[in-house]
Protein backbone atom coordinates (compact mmCIF):
# COMPACT_ATOMS: atom_id res chain seq x y z
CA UNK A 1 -59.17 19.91 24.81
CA UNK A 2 -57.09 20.48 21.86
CA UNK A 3 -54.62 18.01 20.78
CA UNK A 4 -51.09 19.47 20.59
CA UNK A 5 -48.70 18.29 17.35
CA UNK A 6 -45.37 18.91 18.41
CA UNK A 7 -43.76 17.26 15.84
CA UNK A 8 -44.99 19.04 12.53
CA UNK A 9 -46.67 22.68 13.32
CA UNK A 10 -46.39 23.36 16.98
CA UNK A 11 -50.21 23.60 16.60
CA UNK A 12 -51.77 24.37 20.23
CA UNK A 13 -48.39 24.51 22.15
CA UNK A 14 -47.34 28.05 23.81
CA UNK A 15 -43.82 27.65 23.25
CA UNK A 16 -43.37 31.26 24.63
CA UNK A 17 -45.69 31.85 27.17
CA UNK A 18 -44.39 27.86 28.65
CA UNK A 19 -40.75 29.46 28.77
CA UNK A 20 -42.27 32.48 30.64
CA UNK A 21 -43.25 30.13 33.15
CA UNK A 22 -39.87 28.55 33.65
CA UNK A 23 -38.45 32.19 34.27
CA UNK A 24 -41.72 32.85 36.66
CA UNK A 25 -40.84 29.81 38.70
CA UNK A 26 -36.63 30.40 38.77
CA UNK A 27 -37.39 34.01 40.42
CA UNK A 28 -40.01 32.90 42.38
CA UNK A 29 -37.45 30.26 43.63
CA UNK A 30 -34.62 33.47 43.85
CA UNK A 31 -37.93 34.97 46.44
CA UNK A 32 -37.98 31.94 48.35
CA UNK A 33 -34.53 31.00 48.70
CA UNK A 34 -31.90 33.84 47.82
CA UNK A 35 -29.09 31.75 48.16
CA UNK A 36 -29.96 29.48 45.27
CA UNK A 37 -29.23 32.30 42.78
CA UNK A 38 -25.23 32.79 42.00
CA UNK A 39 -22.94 35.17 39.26
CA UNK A 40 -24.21 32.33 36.75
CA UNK A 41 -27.71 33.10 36.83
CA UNK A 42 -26.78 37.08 37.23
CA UNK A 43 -25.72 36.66 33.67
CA UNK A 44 -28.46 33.95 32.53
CA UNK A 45 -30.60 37.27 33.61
CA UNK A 46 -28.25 39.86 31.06
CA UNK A 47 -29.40 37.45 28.23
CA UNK A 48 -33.13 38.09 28.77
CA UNK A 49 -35.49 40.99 27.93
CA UNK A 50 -35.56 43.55 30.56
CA UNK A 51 -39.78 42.80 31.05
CA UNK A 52 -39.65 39.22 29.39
CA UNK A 53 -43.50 38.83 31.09
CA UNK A 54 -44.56 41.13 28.55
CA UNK A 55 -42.27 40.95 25.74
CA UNK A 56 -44.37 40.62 22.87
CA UNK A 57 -43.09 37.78 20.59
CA UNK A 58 -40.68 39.35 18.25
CA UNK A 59 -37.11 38.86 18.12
CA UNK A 60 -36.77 39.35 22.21
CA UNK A 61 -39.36 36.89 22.38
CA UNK A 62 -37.86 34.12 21.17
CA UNK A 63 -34.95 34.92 22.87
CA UNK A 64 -36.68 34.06 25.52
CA UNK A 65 -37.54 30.76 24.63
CA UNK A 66 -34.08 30.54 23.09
CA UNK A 67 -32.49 31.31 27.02
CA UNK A 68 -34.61 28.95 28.18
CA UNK A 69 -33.91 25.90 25.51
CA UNK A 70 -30.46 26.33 25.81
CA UNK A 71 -29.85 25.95 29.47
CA UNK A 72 -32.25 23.49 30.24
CA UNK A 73 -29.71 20.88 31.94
CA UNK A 74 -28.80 24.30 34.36
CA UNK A 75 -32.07 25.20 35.11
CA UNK A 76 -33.18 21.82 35.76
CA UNK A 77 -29.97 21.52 37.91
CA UNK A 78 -31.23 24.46 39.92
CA UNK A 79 -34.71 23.02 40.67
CA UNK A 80 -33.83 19.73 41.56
CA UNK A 81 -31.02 21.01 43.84
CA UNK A 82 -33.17 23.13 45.49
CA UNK A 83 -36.49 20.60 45.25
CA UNK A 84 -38.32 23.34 43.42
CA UNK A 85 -41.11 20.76 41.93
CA UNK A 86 -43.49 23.82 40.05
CA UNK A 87 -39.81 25.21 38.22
CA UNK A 88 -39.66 21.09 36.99
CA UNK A 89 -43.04 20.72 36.08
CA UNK A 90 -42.75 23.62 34.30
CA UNK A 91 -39.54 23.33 32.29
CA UNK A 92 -40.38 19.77 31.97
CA UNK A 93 -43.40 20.64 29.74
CA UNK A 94 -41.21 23.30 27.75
CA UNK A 95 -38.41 21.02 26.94
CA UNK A 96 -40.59 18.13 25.72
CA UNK A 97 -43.10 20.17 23.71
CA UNK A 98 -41.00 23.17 22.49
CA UNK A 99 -37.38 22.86 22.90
């Protein structure tokens, strides 16, 4: 297994494809339990590419990533409220290695 350097070049670390996974798992959660998603996450949704799954990374891309970064504390919020352990793992492995 490759070693991943976070701290200079991002070398080995998805940084996009581990923020698709966050979204995966907080409309997987929506699926499961429709209750858990409110007007706030209606507009977290505006903010992101209409097909982010297959948004090739360009400027959408990183908005991705970007959507993701920047509400971290609300999407962890959202997992933990609703004991969603896959969205943590998830979002805990994009925060630490890209965001």
């Amino acid at each position: 297994m490759l070693e991943k350097d976070r701290y200079i070049s991002f070398e080995n670390i998805d940084c996009y494809n581990n923020a698709k996974l966050v979204l995966d798992a907080i409309y997987e959660l929506f699926v499961d339990i429709p209750e858990a998603k409110n007007e706030f996450w209606e507009r977290f949704e505006t903010k992101l590419p209409e097909d982010y799954a297959n948004t090739p990374l360009d400027d959408l891309g990183r908005d991705t990533l970007y959507q993701v970064c920047s509400n971290v504390f609300y999407i962890e919020e959202l997992f933990e409220r609703f004991e969603f352990q896959k969205g943590l793992d998830a979002l805990q492995v994009t925060e630490f290695d890209c965001c």
